[in-house]
N, C-alpha and C. Protein backbone atom coordinates (compact mmCIF):
# COMPACT_ATOMS: atom_id res chain seq x y z
N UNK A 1 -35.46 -20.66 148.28
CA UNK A 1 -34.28 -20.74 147.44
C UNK A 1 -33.68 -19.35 147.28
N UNK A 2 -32.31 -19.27 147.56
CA UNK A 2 -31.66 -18.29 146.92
C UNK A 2 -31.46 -18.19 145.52
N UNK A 3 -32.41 -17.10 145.28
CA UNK A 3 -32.37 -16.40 143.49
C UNK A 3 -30.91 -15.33 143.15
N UNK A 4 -30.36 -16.05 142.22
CA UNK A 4 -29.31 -14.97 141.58
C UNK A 4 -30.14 -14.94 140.05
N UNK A 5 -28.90 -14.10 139.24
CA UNK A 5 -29.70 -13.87 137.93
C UNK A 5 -29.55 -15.19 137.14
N UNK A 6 -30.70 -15.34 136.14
CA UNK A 6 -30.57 -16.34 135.07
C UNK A 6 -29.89 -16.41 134.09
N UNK A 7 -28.89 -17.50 134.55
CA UNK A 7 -28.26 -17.39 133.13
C UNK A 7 -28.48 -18.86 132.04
N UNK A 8 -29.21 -19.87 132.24
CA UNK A 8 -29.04 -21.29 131.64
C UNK A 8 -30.91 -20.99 131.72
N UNK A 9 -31.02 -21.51 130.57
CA UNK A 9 -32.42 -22.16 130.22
C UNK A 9 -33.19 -22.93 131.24
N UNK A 10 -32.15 -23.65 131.94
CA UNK A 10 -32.77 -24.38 133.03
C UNK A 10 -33.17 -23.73 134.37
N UNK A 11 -32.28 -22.80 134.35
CA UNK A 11 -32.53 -21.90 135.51
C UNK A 11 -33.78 -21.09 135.08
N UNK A 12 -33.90 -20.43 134.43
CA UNK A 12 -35.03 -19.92 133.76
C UNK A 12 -36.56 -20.60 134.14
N UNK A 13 -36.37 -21.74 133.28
CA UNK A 13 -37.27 -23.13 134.06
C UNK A 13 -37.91 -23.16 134.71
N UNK A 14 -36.34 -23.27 135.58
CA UNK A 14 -37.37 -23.14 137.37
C UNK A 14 -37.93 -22.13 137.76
N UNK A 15 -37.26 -20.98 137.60
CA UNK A 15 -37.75 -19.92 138.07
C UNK A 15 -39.00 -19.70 137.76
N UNK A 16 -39.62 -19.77 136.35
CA UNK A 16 -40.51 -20.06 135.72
C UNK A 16 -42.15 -20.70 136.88
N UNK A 17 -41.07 -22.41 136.86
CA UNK A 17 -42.16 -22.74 137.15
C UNK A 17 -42.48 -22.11 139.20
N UNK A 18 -41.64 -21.74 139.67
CA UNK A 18 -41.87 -21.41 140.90
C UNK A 18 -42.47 -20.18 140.91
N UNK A 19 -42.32 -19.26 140.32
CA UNK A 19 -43.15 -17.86 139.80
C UNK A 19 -44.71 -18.17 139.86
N UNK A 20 -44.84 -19.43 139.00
CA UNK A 20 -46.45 -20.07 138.89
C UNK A 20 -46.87 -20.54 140.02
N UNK A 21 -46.18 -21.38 140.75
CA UNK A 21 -46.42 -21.84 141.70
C UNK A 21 -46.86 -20.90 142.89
N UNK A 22 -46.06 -19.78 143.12
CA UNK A 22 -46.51 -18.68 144.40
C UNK A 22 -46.90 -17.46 143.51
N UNK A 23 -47.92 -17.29 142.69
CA UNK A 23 -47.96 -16.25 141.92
C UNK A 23 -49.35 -15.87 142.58
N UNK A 24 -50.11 -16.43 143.47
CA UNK A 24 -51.14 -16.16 144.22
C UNK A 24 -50.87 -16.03 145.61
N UNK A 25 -49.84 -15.25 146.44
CA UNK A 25 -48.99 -15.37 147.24
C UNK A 25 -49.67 -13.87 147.89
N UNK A 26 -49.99 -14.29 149.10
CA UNK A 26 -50.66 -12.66 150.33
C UNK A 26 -49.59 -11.25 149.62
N UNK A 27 -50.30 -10.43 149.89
CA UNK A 27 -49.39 -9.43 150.06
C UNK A 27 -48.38 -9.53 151.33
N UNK A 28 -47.23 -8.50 151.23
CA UNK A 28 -46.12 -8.15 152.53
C UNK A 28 -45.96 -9.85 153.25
N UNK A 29 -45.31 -10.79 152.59
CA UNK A 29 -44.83 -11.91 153.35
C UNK A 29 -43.39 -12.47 152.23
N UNK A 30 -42.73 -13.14 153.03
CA UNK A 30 -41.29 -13.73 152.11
C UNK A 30 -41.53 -13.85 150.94
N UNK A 31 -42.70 -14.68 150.48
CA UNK A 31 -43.04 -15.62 149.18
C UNK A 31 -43.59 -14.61 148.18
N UNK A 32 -44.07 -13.56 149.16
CA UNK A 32 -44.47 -12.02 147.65
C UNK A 32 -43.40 -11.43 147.52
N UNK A 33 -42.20 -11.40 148.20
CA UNK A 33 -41.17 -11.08 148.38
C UNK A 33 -40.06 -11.69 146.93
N UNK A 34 -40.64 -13.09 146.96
CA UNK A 34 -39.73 -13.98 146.34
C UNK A 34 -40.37 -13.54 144.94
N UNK A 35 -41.61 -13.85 144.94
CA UNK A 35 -42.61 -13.38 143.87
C UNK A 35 -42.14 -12.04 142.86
N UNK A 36 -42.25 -11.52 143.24
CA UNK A 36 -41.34 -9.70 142.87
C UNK A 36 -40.01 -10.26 142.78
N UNK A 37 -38.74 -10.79 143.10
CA UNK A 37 -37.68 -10.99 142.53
C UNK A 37 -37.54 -11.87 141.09
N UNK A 38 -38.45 -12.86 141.39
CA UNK A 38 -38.41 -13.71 139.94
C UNK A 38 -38.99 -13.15 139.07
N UNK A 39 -40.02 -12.24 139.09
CA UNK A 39 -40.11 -11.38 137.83
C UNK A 39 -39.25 -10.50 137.53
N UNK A 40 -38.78 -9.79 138.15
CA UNK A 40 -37.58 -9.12 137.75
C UNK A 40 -36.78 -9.80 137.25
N UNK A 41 -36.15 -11.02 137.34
CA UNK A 41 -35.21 -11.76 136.58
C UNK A 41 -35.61 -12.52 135.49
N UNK A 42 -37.13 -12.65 135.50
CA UNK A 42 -37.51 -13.42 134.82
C UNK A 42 -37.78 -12.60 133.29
N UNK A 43 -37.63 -11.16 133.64
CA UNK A 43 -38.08 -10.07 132.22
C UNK A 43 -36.60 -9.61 131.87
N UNK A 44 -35.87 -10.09 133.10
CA UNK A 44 -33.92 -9.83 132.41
C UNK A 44 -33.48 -10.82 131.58
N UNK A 45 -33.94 -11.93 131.87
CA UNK A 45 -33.76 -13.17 131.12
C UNK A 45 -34.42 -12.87 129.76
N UNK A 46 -35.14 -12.81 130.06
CA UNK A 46 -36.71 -13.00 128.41
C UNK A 46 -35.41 -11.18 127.66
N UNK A 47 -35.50 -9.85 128.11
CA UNK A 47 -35.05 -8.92 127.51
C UNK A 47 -33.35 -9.05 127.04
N UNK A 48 -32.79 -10.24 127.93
CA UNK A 48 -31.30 -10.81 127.05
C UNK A 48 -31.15 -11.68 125.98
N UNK A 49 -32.57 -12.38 126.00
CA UNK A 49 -32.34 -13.99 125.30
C UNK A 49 -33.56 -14.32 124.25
N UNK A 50 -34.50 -13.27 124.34
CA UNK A 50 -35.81 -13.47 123.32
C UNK A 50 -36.21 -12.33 122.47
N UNK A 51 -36.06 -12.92 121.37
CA UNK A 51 -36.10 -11.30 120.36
C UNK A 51 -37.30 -11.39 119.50
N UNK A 52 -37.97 -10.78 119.72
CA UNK A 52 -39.76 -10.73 118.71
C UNK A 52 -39.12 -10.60 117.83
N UNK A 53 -39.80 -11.10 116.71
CA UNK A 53 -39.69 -10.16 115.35
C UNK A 53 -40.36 -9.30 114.99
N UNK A 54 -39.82 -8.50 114.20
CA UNK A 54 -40.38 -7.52 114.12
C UNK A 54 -41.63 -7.28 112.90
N UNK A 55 -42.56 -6.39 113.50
CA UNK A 55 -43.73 -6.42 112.36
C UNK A 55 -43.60 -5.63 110.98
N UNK A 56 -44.23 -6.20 109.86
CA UNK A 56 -44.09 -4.87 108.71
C UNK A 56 -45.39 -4.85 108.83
N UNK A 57 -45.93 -3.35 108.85
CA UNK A 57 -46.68 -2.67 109.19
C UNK A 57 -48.20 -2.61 108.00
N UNK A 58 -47.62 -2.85 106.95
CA UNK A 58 -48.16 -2.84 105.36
C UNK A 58 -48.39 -4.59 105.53
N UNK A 59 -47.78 -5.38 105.80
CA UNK A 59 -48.76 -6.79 106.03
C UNK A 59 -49.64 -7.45 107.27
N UNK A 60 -49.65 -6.16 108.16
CA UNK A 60 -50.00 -6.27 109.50
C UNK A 60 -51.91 -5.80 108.55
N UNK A 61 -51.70 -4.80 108.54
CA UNK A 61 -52.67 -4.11 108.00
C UNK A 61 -53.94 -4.83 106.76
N UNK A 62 -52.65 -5.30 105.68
CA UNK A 62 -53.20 -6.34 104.50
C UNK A 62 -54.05 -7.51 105.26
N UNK A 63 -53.08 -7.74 106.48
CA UNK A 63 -53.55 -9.34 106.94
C UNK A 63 -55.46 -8.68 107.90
N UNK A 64 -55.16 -7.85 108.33
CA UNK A 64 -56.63 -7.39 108.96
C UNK A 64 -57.21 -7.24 107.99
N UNK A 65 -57.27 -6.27 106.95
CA UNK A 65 -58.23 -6.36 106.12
C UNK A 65 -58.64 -7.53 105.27
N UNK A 66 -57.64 -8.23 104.86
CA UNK A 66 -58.22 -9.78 104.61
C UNK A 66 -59.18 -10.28 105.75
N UNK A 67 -58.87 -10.49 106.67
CA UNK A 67 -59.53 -11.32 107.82
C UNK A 67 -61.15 -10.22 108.28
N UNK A 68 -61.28 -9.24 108.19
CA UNK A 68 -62.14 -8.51 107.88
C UNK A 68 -63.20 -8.38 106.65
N UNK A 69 -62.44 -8.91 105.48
CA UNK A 69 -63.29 -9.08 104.46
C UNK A 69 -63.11 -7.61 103.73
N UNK A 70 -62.36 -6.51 103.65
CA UNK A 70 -62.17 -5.31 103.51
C UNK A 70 -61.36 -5.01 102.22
N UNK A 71 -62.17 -3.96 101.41
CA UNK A 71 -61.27 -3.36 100.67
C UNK A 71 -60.53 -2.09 100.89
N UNK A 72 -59.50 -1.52 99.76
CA UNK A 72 -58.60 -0.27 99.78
C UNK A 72 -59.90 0.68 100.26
N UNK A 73 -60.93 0.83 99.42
CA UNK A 73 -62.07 1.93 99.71
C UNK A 73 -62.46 1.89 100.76
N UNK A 74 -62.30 0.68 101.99
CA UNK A 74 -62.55 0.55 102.69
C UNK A 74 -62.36 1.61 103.89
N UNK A 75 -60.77 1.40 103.75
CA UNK A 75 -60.14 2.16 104.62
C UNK A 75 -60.14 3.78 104.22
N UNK A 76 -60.90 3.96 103.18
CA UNK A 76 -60.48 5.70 102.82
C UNK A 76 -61.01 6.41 103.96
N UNK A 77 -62.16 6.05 104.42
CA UNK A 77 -62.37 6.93 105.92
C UNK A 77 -61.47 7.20 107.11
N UNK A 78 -60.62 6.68 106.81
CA UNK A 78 -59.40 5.93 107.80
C UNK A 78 -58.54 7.26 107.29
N UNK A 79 -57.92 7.08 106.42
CA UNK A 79 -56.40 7.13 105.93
C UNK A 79 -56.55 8.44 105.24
N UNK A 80 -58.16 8.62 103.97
CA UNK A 80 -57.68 9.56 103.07
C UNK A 80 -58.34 9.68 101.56
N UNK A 81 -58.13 9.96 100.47
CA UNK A 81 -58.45 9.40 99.22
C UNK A 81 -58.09 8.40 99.13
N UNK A 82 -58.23 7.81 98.24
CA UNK A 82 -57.83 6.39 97.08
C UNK A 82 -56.85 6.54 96.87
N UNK A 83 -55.72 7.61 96.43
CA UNK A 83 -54.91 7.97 96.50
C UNK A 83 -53.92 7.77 97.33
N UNK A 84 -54.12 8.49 98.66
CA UNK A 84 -53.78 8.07 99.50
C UNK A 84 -53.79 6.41 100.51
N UNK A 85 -54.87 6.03 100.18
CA UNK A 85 -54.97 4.58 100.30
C UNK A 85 -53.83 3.73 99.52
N UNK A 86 -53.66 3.95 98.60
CA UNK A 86 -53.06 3.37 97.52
C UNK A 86 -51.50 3.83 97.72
N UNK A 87 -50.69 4.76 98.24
CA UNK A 87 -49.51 5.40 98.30
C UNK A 87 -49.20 4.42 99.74
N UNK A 88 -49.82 4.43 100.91
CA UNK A 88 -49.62 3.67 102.33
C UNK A 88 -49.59 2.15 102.17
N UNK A 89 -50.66 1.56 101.05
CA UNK A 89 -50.50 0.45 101.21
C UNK A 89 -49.34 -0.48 99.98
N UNK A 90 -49.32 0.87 99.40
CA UNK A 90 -47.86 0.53 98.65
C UNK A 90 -46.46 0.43 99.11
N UNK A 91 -46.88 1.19 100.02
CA UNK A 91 -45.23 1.48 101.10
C UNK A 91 -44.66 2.89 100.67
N UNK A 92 -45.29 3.63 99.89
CA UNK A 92 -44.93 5.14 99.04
C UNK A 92 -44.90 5.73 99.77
N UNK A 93 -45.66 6.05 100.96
CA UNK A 93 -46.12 7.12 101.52
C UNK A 93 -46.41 6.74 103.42
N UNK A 94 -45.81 6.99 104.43
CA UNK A 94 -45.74 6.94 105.75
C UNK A 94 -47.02 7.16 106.65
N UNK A 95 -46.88 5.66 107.39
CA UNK A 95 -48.42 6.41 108.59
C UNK A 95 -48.39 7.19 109.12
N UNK A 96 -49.40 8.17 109.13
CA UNK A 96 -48.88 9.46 110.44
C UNK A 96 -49.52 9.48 111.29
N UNK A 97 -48.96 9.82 112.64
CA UNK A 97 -49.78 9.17 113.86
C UNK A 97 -51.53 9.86 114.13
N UNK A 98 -52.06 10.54 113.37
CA UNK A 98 -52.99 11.15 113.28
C UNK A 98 -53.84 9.18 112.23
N UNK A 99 -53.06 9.11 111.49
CA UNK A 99 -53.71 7.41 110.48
C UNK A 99 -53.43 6.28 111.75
N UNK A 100 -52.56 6.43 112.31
CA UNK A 100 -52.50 5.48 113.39
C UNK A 100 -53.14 5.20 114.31
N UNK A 101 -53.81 6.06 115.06
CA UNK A 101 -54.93 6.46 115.81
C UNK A 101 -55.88 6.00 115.18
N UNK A 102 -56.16 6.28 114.08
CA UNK A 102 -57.55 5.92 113.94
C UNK A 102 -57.41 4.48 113.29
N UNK A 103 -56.47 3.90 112.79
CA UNK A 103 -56.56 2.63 112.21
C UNK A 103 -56.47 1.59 113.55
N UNK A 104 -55.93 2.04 114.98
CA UNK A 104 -55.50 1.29 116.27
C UNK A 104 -57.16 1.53 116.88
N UNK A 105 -57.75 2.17 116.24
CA UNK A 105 -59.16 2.41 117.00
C UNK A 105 -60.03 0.89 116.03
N UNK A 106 -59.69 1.19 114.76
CA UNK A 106 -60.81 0.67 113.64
C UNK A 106 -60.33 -0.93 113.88
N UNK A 107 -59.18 -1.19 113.90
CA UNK A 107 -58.65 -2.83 113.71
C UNK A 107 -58.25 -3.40 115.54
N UNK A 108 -58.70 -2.11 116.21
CA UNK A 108 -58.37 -2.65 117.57
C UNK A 108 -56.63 -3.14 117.57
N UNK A 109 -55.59 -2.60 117.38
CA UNK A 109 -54.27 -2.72 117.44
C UNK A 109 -53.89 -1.75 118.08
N UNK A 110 -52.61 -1.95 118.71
CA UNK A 110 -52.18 -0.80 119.10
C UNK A 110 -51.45 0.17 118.45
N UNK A 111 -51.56 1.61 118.57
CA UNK A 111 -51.14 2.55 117.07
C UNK A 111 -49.67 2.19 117.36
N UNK A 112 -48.46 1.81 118.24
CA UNK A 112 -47.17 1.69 117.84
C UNK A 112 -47.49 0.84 116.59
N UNK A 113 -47.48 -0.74 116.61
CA UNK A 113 -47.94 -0.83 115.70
C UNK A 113 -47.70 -0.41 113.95
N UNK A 114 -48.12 0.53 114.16
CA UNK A 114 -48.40 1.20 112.59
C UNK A 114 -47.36 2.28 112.60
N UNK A 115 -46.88 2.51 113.68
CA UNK A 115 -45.70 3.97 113.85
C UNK A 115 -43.88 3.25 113.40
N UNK A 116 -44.06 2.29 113.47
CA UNK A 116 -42.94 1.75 113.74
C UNK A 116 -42.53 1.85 112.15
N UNK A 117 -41.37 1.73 111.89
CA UNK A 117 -40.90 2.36 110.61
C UNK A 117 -40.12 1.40 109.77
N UNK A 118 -40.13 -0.10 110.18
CA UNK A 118 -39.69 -0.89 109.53
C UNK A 118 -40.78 -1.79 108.29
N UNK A 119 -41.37 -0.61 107.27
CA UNK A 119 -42.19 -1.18 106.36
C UNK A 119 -42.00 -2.28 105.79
């Protein structure tokens, strides 16, 4: 099939499902060929038409330490005093990528993550 870009859901679709279909495709032949074009259209499509939402960083965090079983004191090895525990998870006071690092180490996340500035 001749691939142009996606513009209809349906086209998408297909592309979709034919991507799956030859996604185990030899190296250096047409069909890896074809393979490599539908991803490219297929991440132009998804980067025109699908918008994550975005994380707040202070319930990203709350929600791990719940699911962890964790308190504020918890994290002071992390972050700082109590003080400081208490200023970050208030929203008072900014992660700095030095707290990011080590909280993307401790909760296994990635430190963007915690850098991102929409508290």
């Amino acid at each position: 099939m001749n691939w142009k870009i996606l513009k209809t859901k349906e086209d998408y679709q297909k592309a979709g499902a034919r991507m799956i279909e030859i996604f185990n495709v030899e190296p250096d032949t047409l069909e890896r060929e074809e393979l490599e074009l539908l991803i490219l259209l297929i991440k132009d499509y998804d980067d025109k038409n699908i918008t994550l939402p975005s994380l707040n960083v202070l319930e990203v965090i709350k929600i791990k330490m719940q699911e962890l079983g964790l308190k504020s004191k918890d994290l002071e090895p992390i972050i700082g005093s109590k003080g400081h525990v208490s200023a970050i998870l208030s929203g008072k006071r900014e992660i700095t990528l030095k707290m990011a690092q080590k909280l993307k180490t401790f909760f296994g996340i990635p430190a963007e993550v915690f850098l991102h500035s929409g508290n």
